[in-house]
N, C-alpha and C. Protein backbone atom coordinates (compact mmCIF):
# COMPACT_ATOMS: atom_id res chain seq x y z
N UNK A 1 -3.93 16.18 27.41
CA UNK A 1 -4.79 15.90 26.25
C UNK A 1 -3.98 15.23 25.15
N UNK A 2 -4.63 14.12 24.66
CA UNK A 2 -4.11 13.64 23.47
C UNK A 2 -3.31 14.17 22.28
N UNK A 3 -2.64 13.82 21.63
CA UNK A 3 -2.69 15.10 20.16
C UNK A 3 -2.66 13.77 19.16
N UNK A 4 -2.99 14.48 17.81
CA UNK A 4 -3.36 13.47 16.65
C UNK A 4 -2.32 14.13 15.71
N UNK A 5 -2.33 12.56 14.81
CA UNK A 5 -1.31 12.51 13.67
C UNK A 5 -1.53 11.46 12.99
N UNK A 6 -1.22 11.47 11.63
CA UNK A 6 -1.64 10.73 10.27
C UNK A 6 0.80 10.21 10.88
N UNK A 7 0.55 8.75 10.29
CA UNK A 7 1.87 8.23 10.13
C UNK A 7 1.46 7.47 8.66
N UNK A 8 2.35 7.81 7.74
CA UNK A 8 2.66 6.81 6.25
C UNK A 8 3.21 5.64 6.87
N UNK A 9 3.21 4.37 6.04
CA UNK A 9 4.02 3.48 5.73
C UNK A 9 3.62 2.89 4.52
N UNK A 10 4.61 2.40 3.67
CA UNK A 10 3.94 1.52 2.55
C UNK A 10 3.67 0.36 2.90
N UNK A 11 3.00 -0.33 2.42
CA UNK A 11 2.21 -1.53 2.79
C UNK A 11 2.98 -2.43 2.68
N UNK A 12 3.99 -2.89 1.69
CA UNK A 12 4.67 -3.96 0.93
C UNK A 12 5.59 -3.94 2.02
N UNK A 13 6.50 -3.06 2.78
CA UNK A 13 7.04 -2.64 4.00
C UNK A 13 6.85 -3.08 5.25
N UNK A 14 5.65 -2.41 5.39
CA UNK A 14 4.84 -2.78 7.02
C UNK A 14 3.82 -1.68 6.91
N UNK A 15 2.77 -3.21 6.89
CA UNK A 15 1.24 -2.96 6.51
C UNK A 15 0.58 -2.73 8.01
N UNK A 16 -1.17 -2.68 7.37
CA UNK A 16 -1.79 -2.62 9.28
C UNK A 16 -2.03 -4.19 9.25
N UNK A 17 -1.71 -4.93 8.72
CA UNK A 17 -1.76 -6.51 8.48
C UNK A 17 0.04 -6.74 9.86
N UNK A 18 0.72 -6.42 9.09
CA UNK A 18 1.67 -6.05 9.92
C UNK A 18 1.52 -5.93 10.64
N UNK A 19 1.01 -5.20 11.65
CA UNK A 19 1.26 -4.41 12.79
C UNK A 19 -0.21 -5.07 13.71
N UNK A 20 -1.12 -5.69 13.09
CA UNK A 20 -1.69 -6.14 13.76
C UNK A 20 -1.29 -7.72 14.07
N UNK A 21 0.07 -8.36 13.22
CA UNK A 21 0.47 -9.54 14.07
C UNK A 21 1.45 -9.03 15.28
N UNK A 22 2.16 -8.06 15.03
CA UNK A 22 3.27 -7.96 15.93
C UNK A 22 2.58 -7.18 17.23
N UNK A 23 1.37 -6.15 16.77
CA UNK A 23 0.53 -5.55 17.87
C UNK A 23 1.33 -4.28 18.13
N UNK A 24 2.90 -4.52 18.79
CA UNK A 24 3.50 -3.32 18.85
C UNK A 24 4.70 -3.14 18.05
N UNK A 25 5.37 -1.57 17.42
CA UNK A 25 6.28 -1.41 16.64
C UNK A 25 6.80 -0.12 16.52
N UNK A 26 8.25 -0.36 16.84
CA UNK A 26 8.89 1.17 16.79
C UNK A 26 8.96 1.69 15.56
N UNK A 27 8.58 2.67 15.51
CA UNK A 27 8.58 3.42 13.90
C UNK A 27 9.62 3.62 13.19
N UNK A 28 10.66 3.38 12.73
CA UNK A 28 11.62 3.24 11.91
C UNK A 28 11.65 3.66 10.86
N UNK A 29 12.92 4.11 10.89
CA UNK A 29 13.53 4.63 8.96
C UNK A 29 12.94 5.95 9.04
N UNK A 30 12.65 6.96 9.54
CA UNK A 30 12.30 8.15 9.54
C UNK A 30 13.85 9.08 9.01
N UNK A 31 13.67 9.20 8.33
CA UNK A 31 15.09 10.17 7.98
C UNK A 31 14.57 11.32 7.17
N UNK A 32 13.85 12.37 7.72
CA UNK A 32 13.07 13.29 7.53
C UNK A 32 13.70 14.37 8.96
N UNK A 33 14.35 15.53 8.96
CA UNK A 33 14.35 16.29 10.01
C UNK A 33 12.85 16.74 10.60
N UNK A 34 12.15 17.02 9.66
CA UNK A 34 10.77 18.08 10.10
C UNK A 34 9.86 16.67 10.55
N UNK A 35 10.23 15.33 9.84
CA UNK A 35 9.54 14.23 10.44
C UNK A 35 9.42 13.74 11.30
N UNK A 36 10.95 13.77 11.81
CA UNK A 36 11.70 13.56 13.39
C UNK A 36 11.29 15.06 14.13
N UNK A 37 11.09 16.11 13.85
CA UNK A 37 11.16 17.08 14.97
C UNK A 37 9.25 16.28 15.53
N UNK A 38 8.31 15.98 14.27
CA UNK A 38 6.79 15.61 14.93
C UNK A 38 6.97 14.20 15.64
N UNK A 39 7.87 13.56 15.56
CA UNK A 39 8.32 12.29 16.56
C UNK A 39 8.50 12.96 17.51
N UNK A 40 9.45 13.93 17.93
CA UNK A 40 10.09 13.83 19.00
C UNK A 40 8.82 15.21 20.23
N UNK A 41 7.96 15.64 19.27
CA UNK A 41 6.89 15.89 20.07
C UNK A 41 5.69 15.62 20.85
N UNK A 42 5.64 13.62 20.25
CA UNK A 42 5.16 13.05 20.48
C UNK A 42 4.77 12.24 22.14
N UNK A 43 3.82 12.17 22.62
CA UNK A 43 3.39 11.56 23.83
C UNK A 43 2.86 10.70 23.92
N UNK A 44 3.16 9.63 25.29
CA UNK A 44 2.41 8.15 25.12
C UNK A 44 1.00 8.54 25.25
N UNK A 45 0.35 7.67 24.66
CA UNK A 45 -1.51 7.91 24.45
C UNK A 45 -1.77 8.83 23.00
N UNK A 46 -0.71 9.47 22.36
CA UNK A 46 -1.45 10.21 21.34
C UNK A 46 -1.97 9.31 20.29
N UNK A 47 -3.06 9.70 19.62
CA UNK A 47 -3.39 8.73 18.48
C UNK A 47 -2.65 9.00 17.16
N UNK A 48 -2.87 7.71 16.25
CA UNK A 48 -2.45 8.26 15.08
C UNK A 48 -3.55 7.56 14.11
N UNK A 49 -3.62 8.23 12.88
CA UNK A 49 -4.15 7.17 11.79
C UNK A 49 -3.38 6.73 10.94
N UNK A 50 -3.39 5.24 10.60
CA UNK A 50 -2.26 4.42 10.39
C UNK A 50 -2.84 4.59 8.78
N UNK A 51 -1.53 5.33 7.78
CA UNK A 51 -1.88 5.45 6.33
C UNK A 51 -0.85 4.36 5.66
N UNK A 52 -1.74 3.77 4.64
CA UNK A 52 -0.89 3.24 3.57
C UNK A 52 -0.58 3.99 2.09
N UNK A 53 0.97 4.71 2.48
CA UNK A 53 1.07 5.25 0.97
C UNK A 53 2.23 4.35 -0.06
N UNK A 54 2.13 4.91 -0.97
CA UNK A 54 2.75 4.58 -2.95
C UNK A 54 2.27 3.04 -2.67
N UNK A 55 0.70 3.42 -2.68
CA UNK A 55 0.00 2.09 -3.46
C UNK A 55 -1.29 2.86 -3.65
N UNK A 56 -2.61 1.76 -4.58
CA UNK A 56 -3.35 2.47 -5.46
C UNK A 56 -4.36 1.69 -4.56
N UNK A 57 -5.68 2.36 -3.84
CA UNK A 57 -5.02 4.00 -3.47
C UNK A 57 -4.57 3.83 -2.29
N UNK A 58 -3.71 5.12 -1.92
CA UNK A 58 -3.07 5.27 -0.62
C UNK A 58 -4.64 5.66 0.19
N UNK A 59 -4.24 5.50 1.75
CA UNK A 59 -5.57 6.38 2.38
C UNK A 59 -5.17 5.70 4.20
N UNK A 60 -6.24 5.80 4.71
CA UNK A 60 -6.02 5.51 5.78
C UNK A 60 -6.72 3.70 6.50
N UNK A 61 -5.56 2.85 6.86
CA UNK A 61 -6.28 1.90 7.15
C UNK A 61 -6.64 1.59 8.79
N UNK A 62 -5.88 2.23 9.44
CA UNK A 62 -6.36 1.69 11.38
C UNK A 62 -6.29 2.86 11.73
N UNK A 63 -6.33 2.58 13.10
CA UNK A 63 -5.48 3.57 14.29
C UNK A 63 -4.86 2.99 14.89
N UNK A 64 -3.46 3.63 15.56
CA UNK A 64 -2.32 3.34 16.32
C UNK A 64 -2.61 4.13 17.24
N UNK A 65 -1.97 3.84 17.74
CA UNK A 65 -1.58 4.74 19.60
C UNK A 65 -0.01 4.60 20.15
N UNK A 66 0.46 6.08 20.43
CA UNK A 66 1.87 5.71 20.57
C UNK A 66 2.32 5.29 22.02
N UNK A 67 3.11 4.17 22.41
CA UNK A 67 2.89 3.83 23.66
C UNK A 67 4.56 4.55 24.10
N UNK A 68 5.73 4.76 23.12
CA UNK A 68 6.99 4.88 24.21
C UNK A 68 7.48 5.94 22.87
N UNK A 69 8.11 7.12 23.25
CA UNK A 69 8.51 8.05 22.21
C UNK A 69 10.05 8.12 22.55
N UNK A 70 10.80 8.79 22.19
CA UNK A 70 12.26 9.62 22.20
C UNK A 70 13.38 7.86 22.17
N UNK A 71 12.69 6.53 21.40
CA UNK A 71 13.92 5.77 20.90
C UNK A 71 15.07 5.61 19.94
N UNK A 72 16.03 5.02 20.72
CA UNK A 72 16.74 5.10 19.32
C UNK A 72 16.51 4.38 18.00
N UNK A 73 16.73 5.11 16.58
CA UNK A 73 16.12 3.93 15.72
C UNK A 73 17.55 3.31 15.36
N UNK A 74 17.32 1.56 15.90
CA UNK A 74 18.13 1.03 15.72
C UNK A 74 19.14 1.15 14.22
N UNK A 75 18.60 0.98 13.04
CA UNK A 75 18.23 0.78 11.76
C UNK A 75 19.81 1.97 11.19
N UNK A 76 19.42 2.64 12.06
CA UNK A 76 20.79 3.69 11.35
C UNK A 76 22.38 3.26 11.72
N UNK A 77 22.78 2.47 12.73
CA UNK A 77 23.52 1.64 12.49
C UNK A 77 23.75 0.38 12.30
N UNK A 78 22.76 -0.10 11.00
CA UNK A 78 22.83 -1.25 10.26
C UNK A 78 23.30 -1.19 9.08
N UNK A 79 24.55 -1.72 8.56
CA UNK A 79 24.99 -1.31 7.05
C UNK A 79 24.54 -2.38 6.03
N UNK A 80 23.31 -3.25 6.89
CA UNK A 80 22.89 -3.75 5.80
C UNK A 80 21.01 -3.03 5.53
N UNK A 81 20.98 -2.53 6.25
CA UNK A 81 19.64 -1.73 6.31
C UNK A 81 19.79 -0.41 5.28
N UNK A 82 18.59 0.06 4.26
CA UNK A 82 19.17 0.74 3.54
C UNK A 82 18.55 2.56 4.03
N UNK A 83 18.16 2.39 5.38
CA UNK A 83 18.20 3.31 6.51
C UNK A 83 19.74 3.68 7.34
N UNK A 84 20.47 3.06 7.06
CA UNK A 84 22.34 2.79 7.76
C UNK A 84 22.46 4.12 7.42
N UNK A 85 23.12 5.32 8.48
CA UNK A 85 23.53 6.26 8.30
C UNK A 85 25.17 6.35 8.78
N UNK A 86 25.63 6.49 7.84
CA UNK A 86 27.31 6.38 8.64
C UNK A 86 27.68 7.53 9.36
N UNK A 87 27.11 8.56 9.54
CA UNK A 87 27.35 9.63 10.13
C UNK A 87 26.89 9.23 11.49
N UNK A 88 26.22 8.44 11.91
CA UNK A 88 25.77 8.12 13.20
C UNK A 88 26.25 7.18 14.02
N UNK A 89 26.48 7.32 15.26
CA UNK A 89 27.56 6.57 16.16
C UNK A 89 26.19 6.34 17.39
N UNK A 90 26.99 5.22 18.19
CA UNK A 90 26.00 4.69 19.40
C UNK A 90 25.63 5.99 20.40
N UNK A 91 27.28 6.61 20.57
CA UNK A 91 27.61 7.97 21.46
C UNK A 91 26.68 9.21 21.26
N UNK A 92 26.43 9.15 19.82
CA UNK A 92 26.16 10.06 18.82
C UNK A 92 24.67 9.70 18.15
N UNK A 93 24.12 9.59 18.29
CA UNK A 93 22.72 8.85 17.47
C UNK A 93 22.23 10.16 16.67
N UNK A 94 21.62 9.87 15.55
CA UNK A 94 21.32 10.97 14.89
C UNK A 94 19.78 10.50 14.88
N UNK A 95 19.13 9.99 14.64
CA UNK A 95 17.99 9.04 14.61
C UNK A 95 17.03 8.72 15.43
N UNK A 96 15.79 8.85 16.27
CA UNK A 96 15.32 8.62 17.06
C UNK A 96 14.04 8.46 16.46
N UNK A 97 13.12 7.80 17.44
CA UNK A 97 11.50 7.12 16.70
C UNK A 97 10.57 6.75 17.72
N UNK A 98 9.64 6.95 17.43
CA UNK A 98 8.34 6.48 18.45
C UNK A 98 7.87 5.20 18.19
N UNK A 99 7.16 4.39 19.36
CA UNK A 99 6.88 3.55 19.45
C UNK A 99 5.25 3.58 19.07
N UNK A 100 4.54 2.59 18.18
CA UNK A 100 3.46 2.68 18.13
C UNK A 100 2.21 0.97 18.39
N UNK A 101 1.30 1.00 18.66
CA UNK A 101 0.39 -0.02 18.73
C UNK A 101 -0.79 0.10 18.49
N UNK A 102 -1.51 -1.08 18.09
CA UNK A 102 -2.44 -0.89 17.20
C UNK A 102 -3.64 -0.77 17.88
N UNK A 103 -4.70 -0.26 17.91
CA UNK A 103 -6.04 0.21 18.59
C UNK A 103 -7.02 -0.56 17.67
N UNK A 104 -6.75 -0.57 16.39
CA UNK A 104 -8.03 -1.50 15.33
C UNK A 104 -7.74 -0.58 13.94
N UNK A 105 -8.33 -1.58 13.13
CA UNK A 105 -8.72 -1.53 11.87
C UNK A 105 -9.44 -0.72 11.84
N UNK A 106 -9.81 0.05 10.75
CA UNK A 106 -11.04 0.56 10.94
C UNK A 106 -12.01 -0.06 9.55
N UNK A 107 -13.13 -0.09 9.72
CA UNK A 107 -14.43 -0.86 8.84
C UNK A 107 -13.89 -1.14 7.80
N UNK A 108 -13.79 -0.02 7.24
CA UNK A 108 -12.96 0.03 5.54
C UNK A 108 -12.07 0.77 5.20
N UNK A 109 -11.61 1.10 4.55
CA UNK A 109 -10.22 1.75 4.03
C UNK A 109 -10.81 3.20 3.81
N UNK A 110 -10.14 3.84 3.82
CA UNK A 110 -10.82 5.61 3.45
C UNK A 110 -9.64 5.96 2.78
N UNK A 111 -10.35 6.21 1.40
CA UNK A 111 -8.91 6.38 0.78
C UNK A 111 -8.63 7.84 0.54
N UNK A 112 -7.85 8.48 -0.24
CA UNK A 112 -6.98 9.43 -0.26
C UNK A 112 -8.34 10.68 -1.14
N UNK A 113 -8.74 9.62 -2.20
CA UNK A 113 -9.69 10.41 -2.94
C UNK A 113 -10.76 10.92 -2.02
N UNK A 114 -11.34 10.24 -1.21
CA UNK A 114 -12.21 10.41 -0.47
C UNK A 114 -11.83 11.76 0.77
N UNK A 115 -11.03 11.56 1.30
CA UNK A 115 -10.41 12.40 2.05
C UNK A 115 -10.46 14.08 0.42
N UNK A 116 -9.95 13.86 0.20
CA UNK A 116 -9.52 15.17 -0.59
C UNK A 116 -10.93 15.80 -0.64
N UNK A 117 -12.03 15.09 -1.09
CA UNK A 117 -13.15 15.69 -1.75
C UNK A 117 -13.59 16.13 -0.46
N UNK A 118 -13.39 15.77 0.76
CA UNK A 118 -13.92 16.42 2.06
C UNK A 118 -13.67 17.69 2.25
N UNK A 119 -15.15 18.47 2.17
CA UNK A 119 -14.58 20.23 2.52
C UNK A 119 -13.75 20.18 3.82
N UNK A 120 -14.50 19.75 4.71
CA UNK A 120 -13.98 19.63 6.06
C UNK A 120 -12.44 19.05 6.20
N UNK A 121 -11.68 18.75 5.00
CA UNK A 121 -10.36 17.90 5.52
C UNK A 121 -9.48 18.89 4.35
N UNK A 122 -9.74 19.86 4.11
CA UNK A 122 -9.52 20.65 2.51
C UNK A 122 -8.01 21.14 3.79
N UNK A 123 -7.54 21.56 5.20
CA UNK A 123 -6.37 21.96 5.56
C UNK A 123 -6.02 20.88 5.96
N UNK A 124 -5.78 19.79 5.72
CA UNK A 124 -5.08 18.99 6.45
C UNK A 124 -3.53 19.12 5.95
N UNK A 125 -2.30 18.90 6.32
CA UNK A 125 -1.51 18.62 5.65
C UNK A 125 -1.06 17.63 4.72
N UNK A 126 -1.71 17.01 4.81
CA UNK A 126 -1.25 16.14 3.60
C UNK A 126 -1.52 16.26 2.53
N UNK A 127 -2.75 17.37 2.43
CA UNK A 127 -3.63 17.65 1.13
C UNK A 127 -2.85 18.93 0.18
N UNK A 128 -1.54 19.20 1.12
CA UNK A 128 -1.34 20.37 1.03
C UNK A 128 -0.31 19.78 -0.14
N UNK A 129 0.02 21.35 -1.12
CA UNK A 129 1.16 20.88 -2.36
C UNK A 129 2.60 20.52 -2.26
N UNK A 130 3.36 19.69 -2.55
CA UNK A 130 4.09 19.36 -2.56
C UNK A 130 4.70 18.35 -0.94
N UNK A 131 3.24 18.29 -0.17
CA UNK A 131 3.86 17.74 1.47
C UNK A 131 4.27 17.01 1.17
N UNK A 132 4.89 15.64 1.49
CA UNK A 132 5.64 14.33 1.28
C UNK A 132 6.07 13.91 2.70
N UNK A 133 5.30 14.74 3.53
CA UNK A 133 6.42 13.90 5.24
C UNK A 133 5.60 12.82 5.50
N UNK A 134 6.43 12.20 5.87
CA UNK A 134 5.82 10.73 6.36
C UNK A 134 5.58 10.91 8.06
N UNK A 135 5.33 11.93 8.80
CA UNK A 135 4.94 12.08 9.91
C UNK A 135 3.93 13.27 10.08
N UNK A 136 2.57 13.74 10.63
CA UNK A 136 2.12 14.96 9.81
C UNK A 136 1.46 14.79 11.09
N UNK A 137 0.85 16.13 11.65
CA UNK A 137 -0.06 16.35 12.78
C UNK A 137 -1.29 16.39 11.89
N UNK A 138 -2.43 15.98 12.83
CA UNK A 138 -3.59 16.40 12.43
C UNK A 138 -4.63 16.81 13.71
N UNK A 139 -5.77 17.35 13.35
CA UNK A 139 -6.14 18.22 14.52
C UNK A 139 -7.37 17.24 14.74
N UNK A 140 -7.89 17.34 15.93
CA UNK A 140 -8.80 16.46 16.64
C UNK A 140 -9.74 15.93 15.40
N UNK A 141 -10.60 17.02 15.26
CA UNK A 141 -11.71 17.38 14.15
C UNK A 141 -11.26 16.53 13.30
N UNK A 142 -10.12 16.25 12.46
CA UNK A 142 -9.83 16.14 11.15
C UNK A 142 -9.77 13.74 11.64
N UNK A 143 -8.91 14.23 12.66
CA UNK A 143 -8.93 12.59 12.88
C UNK A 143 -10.21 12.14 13.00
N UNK A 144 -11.01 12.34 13.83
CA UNK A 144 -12.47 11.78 14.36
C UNK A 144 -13.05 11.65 13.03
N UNK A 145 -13.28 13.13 12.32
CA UNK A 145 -13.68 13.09 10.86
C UNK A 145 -13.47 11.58 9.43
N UNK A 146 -12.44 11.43 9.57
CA UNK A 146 -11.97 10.34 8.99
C UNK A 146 -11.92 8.79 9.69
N UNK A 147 -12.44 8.90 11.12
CA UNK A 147 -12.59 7.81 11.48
C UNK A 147 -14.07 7.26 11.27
N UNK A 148 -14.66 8.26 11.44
CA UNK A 148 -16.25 8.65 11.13
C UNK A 148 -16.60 8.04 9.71
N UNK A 149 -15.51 8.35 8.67
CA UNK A 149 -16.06 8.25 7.46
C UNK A 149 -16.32 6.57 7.53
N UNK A 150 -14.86 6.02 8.08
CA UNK A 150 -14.78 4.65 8.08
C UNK A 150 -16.30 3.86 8.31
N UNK A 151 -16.96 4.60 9.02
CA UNK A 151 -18.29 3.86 9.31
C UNK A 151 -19.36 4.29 8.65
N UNK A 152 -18.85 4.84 7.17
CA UNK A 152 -20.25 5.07 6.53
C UNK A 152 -20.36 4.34 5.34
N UNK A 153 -21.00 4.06 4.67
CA UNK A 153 -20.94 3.70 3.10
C UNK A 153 -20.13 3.93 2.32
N UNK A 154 -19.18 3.24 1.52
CA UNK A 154 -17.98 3.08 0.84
C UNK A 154 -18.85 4.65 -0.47
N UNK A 155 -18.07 5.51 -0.78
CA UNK A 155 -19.03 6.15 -2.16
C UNK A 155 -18.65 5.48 -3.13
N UNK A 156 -19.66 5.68 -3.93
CA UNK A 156 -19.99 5.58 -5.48
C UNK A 156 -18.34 5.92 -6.34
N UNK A 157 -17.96 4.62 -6.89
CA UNK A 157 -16.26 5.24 -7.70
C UNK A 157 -16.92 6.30 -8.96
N UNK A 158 -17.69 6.14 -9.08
CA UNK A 158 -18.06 6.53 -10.65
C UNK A 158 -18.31 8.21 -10.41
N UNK A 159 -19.16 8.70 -9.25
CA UNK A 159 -19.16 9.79 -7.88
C UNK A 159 -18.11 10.37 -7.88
N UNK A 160 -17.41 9.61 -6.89
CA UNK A 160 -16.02 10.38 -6.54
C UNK A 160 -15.10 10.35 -7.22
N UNK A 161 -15.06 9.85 -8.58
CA UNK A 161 -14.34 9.90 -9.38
C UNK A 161 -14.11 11.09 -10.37
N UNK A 162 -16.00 11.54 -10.16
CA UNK A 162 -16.21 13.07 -10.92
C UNK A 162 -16.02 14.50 -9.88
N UNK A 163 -16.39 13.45 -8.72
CA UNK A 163 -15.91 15.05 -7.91
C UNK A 163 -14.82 14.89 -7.69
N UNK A 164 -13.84 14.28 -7.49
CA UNK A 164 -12.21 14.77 -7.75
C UNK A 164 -11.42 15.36 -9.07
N UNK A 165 -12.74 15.34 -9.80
CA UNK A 165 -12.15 16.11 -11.12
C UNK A 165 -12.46 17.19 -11.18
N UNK A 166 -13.70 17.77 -10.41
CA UNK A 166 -13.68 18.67 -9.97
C UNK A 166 -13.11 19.56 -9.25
N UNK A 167 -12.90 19.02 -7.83
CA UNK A 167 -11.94 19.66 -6.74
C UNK A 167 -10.09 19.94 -7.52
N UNK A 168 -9.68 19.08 -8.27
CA UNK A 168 -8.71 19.23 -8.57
C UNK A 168 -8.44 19.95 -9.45
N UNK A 169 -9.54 20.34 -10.32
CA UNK A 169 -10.00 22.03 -11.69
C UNK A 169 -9.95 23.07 -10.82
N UNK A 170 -10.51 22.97 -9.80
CA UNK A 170 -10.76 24.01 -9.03
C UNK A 170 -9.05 24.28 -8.34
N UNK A 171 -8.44 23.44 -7.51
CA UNK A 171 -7.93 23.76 -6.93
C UNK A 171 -6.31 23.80 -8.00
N UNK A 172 -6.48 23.69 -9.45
CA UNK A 172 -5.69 24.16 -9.91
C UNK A 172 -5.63 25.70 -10.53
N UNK A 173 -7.25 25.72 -10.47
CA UNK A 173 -7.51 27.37 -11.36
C UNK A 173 -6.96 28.41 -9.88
N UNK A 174 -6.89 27.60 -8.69
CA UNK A 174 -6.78 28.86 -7.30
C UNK A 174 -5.68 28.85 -7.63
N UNK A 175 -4.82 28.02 -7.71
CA UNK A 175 -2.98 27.75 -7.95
C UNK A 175 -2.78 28.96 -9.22
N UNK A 176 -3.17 28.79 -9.79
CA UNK A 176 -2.67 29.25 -11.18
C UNK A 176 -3.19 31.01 -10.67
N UNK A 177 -3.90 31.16 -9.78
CA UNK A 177 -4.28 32.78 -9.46
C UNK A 177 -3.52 32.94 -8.48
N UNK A 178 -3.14 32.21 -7.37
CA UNK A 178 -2.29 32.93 -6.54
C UNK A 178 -0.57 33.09 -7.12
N UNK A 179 -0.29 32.08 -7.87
CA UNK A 179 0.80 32.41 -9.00
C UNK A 179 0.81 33.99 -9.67
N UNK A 180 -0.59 34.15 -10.26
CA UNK A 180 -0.74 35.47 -10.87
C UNK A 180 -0.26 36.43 -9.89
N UNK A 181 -0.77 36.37 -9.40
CA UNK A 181 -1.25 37.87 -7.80
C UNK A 181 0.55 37.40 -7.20
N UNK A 182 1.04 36.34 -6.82
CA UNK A 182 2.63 36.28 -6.58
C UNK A 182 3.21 36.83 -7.07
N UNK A 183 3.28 36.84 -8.67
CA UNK A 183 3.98 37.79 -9.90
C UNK A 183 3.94 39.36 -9.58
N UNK A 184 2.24 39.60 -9.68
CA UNK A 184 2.06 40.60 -9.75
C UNK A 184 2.66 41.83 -8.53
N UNK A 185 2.51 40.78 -7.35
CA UNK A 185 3.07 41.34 -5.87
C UNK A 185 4.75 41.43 -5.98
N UNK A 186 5.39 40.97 -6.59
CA UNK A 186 6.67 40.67 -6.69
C UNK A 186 6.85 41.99 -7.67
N UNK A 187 6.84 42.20 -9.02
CA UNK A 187 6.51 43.44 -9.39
C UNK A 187 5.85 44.85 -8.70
N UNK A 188 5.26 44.60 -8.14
CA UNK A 188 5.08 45.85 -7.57
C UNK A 188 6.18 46.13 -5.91
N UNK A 189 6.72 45.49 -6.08
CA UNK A 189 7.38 45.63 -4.75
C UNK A 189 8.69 45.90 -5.47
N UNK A 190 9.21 45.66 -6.84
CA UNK A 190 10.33 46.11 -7.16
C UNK A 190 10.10 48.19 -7.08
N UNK A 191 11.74 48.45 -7.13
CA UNK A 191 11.81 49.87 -6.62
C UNK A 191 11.78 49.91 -8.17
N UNK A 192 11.12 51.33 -8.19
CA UNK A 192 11.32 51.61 -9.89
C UNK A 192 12.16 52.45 -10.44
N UNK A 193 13.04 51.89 -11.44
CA UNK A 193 14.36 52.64 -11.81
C UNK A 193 13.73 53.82 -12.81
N UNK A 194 14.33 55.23 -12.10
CA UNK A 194 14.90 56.28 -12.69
C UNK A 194 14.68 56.12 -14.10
N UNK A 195 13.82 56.58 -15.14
CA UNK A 195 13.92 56.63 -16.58
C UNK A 195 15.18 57.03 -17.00
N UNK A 196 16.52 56.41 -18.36
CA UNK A 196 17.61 57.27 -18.33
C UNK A 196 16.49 58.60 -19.35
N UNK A 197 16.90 59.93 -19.36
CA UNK A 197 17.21 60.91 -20.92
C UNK A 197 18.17 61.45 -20.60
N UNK A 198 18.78 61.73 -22.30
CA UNK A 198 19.79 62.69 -22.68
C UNK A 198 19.48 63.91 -22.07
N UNK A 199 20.32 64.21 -21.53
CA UNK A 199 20.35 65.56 -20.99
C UNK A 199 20.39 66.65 -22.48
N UNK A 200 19.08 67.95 -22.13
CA UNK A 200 19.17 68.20 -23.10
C UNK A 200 20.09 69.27 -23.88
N UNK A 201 20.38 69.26 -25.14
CA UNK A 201 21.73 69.74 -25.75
C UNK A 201 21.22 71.92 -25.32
N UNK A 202 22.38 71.91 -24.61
CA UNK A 202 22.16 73.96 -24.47
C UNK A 202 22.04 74.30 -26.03
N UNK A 203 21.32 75.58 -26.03
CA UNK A 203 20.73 76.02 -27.16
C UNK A 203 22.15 76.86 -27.65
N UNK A 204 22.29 76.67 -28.63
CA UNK A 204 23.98 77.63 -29.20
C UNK A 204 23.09 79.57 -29.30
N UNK A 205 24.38 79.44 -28.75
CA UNK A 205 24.19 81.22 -29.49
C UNK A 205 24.53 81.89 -30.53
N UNK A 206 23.42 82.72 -30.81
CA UNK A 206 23.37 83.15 -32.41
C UNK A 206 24.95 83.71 -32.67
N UNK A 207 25.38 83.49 -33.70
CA UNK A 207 27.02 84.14 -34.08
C UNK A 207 26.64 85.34 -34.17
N UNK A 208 27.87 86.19 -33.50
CA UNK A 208 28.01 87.54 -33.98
C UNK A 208 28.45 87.81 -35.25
N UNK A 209 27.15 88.68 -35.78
CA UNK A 209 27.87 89.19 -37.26
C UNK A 209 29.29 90.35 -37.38
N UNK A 210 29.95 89.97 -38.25
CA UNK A 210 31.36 90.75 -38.60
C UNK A 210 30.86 91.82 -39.02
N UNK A 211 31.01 93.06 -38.81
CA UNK A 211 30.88 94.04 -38.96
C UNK A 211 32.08 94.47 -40.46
């Protein structure tokens, strides 16, 4: 069975304009460990959706299909490439990358906003805080989902412009509560120190009167 995955590239880089002159292209410059471990799990036939990110907006523009996985990426011993890793030798490769090709465009662009406001795409990883990998699994559902969107009516900016102000109120007021309840769990899991007191002073005994 297939497996699915979202791949970044920036556009200015290598676009799906790109990749639909050359048709096929080894994925390069991955210098991500957790990026490279979802390369190197990769199989010929899996799909991907081909994203364009750090441009306005990022989102998803084709699909790829990976045709040859476990290569070396040339790129890390190039010292004019600003991928050149000097720690890496021919003997020694630190670097490896999948091969990918292009399956099509899809209708229109589905961008990032659009994706977010989807209940249905609310686990994907990419949606998640702080992700940044430029290699990310995604699950059957979630790909088809977004290929799907491609073939519907572009929404309303003025629309999705208010429901991402929404989703993003919301999904900062959940942030800001599981922060709370983190605190609060973190405190209660401390051991609780012993109150100090003065030990209290013995009571003197009455003086004997001198006779």
């Amino acid at each position: 069975m297939p497996q699915y995955w979202l791949m970044k590239t920036e556009p200015e880089t290598f676009s799906i304009d790109d990749l639909e002159r050359v048709k096929i292209e080894p994925w390069t410059g991955v210098r991500s460990m957790f990026a490279r471990f979802h390369m190197r799990n990769m199989q010929p036939g899996d799909e991907v959706l081909f994203y364009h990110s750090s441009c306005e907006p990022p989102g998803v523009a084709g699909i790829a299909r990976i045709t040859r996985t476990k290569l070396v990426d040339e790129t890390q011993f190039d010292p004019a490439s600003k991928y050149f890793d000097p720690k890496a030798t021919r003997e020694k490769p630190i670097w490896d990358c999948a091969e990918v090709e292009l399956v099509r465009r899809l209708p229109r662009f589905v961008s990032l906003g659009e994706i977010r406001v989807d209940p249905n795409l609310g686990a994907m990883p990419l949606l998640q805080r702080g992700m940044r990998l430029s290699v990310q699994p995604v699950t059957e559902d979630q790909f088809h989902r977004i290929v799907a969107k491609a073939d519907e009516p572009a929404p309303d900016p003025a629309v999705l412009e208010a429901t991402l102000r929404v989703v993003n109120a919301v999904a900062k007021l959940r942030a800001g509560k599981r922060k709370q309840s983190l605190k609060a769990a973190k405190r209660a899991a401390k051991p609780k120190q012993a109150s100090k007191t003065k030990p209290k002073a013995k009571a003197k005994k009455p003086a004997k009167k001198k006779r």
